[in-house]
N, C-alpha and C. Protein backbone atom coordinates (compact mmCIF):
# COMPACT_ATOMS: atom_id res chain seq x y z
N UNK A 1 -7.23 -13.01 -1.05
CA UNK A 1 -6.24 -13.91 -0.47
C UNK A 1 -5.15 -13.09 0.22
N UNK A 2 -4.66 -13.35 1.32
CA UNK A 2 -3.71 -13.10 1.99
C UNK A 2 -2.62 -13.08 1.40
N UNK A 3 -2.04 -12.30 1.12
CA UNK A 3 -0.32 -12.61 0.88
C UNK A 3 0.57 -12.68 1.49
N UNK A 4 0.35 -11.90 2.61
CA UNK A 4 1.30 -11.65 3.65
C UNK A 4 1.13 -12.55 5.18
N UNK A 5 0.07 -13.67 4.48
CA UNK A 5 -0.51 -14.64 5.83
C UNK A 5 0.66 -15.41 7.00
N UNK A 6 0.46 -15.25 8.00
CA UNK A 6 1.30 -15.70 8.94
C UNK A 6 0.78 -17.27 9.77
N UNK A 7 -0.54 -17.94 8.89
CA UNK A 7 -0.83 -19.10 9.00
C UNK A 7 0.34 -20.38 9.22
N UNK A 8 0.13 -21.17 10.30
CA UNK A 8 1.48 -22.38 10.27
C UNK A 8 2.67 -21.58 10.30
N UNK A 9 2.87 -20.20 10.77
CA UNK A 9 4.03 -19.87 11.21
C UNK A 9 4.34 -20.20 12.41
N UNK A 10 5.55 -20.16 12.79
CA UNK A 10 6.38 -19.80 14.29
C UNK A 10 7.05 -18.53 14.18
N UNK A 11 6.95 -17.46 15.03
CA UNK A 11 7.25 -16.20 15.46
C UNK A 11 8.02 -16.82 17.09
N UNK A 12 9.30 -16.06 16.78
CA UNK A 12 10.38 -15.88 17.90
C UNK A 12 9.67 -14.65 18.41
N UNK A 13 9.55 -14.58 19.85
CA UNK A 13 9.27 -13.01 20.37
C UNK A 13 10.80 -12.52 21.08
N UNK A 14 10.83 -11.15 21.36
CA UNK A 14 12.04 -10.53 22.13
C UNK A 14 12.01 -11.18 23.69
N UNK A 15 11.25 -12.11 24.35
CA UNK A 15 11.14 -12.61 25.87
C UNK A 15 12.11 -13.71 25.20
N UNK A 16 11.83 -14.47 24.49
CA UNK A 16 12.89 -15.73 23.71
C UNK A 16 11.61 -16.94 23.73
N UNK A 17 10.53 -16.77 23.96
CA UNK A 17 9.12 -17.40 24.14
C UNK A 17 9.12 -17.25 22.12
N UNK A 18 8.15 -18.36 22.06
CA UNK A 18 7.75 -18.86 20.27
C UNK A 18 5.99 -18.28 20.35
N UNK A 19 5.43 -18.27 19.23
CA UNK A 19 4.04 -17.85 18.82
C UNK A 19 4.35 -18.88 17.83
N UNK A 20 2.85 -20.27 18.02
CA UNK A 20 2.66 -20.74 16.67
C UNK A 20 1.49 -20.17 16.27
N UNK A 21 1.33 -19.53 15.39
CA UNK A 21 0.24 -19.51 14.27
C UNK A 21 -0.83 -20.51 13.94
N UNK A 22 -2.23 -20.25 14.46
CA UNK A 22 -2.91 -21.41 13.76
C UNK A 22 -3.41 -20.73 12.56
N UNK A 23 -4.52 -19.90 12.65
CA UNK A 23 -5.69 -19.75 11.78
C UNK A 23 -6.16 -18.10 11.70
N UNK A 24 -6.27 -17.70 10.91
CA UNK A 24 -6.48 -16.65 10.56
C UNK A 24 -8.40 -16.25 11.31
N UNK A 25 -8.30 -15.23 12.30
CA UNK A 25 -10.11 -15.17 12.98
C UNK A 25 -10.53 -13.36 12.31
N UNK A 26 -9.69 -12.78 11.83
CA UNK A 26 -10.34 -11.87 11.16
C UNK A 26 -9.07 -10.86 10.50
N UNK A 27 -10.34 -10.06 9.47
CA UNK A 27 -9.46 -8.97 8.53
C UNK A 27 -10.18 -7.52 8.67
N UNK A 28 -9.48 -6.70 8.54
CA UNK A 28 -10.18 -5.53 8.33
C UNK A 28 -9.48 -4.69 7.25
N UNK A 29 -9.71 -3.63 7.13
CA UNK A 29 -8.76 -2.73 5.88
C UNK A 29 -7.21 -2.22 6.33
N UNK A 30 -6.70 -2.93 7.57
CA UNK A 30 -5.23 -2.47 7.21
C UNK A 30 -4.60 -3.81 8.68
N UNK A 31 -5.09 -4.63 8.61
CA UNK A 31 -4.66 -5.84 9.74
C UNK A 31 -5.69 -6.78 9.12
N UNK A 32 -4.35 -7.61 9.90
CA UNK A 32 -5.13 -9.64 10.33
C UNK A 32 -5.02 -9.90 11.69
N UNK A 33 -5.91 -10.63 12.50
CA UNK A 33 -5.68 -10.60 13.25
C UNK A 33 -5.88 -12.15 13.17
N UNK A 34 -5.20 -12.94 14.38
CA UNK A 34 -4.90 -14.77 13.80
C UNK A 34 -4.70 -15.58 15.02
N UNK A 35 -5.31 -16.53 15.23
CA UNK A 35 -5.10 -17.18 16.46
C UNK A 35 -3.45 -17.79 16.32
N UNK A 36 -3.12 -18.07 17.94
CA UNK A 36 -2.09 -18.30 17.64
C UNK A 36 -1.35 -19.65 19.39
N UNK A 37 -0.88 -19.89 19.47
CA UNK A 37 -0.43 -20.33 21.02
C UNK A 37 1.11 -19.78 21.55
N UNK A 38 1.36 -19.73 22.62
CA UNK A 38 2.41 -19.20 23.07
C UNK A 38 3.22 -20.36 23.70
N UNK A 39 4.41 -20.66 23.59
CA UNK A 39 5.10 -21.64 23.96
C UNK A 39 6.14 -20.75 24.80
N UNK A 40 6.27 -21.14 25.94
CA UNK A 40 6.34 -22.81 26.19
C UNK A 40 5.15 -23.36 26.99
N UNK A 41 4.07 -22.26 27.47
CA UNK A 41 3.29 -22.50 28.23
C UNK A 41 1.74 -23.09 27.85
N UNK A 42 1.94 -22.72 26.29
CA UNK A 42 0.36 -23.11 26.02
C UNK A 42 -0.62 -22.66 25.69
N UNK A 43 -0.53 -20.87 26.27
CA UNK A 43 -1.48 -20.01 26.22
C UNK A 43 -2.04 -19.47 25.08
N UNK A 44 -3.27 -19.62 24.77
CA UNK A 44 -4.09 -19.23 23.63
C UNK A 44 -3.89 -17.51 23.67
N UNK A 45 -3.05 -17.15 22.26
CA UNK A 45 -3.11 -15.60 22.42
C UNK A 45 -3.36 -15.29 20.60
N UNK A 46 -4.06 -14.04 20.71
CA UNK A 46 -4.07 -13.20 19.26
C UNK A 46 -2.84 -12.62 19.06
N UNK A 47 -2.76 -12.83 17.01
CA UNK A 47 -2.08 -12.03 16.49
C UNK A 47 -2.28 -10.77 15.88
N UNK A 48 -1.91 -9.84 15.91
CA UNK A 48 -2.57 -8.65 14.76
C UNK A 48 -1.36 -8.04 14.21
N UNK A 49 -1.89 -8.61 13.03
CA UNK A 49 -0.45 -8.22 11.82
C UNK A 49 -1.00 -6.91 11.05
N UNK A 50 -0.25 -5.97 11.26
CA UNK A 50 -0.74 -4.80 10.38
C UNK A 50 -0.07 -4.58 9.27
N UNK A 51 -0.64 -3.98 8.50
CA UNK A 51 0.03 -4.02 6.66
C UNK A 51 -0.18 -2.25 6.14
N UNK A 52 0.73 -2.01 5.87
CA UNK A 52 0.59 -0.48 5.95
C UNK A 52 1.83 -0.31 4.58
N UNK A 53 1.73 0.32 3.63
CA UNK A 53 2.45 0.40 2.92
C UNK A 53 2.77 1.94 2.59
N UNK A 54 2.96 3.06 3.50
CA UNK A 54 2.78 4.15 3.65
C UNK A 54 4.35 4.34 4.44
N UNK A 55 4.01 4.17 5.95
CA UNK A 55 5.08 4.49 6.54
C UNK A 55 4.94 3.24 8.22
N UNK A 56 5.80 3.23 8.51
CA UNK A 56 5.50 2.06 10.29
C UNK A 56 4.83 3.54 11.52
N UNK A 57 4.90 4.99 10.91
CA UNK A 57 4.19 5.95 11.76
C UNK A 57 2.51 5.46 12.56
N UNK A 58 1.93 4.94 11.53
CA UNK A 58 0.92 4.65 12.22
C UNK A 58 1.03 3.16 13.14
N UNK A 59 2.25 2.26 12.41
CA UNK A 59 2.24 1.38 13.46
C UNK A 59 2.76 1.33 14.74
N UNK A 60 3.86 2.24 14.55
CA UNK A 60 4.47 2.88 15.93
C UNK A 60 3.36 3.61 16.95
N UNK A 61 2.45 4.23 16.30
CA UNK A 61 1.17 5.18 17.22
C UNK A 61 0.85 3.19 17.52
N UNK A 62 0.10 2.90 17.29
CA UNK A 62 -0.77 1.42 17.45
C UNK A 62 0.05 0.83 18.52
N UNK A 63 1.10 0.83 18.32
CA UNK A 63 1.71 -0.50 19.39
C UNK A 63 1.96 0.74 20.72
N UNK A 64 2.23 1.86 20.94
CA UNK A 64 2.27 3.00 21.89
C UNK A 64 0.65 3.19 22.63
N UNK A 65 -0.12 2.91 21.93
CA UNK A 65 -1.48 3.33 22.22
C UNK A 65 -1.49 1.81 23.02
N UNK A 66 -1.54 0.85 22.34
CA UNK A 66 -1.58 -0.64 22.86
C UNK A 66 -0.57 -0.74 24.53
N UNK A 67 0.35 -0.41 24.22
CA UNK A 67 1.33 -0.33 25.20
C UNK A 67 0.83 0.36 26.66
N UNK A 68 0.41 1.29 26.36
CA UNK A 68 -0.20 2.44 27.77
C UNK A 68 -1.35 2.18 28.04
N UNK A 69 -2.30 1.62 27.22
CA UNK A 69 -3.62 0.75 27.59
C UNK A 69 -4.19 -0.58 28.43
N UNK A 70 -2.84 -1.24 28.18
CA UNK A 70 -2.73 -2.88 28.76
C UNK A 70 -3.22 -3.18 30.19
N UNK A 71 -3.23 -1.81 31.08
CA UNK A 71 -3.67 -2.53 32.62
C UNK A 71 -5.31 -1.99 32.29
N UNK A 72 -5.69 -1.42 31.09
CA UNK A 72 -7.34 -0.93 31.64
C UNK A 72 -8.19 -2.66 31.40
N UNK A 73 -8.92 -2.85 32.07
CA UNK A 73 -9.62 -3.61 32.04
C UNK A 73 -10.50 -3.93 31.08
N UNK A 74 -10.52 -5.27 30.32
CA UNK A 74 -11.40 -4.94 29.02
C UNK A 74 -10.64 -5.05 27.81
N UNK A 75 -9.07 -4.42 27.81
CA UNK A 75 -8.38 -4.21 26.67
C UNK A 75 -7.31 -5.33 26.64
N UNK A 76 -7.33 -5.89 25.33
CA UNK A 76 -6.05 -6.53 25.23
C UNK A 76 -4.96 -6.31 25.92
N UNK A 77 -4.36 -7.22 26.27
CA UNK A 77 -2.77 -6.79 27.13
C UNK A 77 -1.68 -7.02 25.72
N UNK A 78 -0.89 -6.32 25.44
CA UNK A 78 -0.15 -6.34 24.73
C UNK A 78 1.38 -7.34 25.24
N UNK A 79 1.84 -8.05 24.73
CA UNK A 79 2.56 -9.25 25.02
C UNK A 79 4.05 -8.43 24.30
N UNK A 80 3.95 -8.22 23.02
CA UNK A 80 5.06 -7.61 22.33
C UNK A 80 5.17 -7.20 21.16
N UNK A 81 6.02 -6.87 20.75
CA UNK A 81 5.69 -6.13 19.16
C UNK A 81 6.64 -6.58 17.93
N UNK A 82 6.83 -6.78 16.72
CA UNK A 82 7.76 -6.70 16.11
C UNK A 82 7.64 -5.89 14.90
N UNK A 83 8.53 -5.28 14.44
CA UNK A 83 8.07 -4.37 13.24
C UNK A 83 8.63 -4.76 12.10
């Protein structure tokens, strides 16, 4: 079970745009990743919540790697981050 589930949430992003949370679409050994919609427009986007109980070093590499990747074709576009 999730503990840290972000199901039926609303997430404020730094644009001032909302993320509702629907449903959780997968897990692996250190993220969730969770459907979600973007308001005000509608747009169906993923969440990926990472859980790291070490240090935010590897989440800082993740969202940097994500960040400089976004125009290759193929790859998620990264929308924003919160830590």
């Amino acid at each position: 079970n999730n503990t840290h589930s972000l199901v039926n949430k609303s997430i404020a992003l730094s644009s001032g745009n909302k993320l509702q949370v629907s449903n959780l679409i997968a897990e692996g050994g250190f993220s969730f990743v969770y459907s979600a919609t973007l308001s005000p427009n509608g747009t169906p986007v993923a969440v990926k919540q990472i859980i790291t109980f070490d240090s935010t070093k590897a989440v800082d590499s993740e969202i940097s790697i994500m960040r400089h990747l976004s125009h290759v074709p193929g790859v998620v576009s990264l929308l924003d981050s919160i830590v």
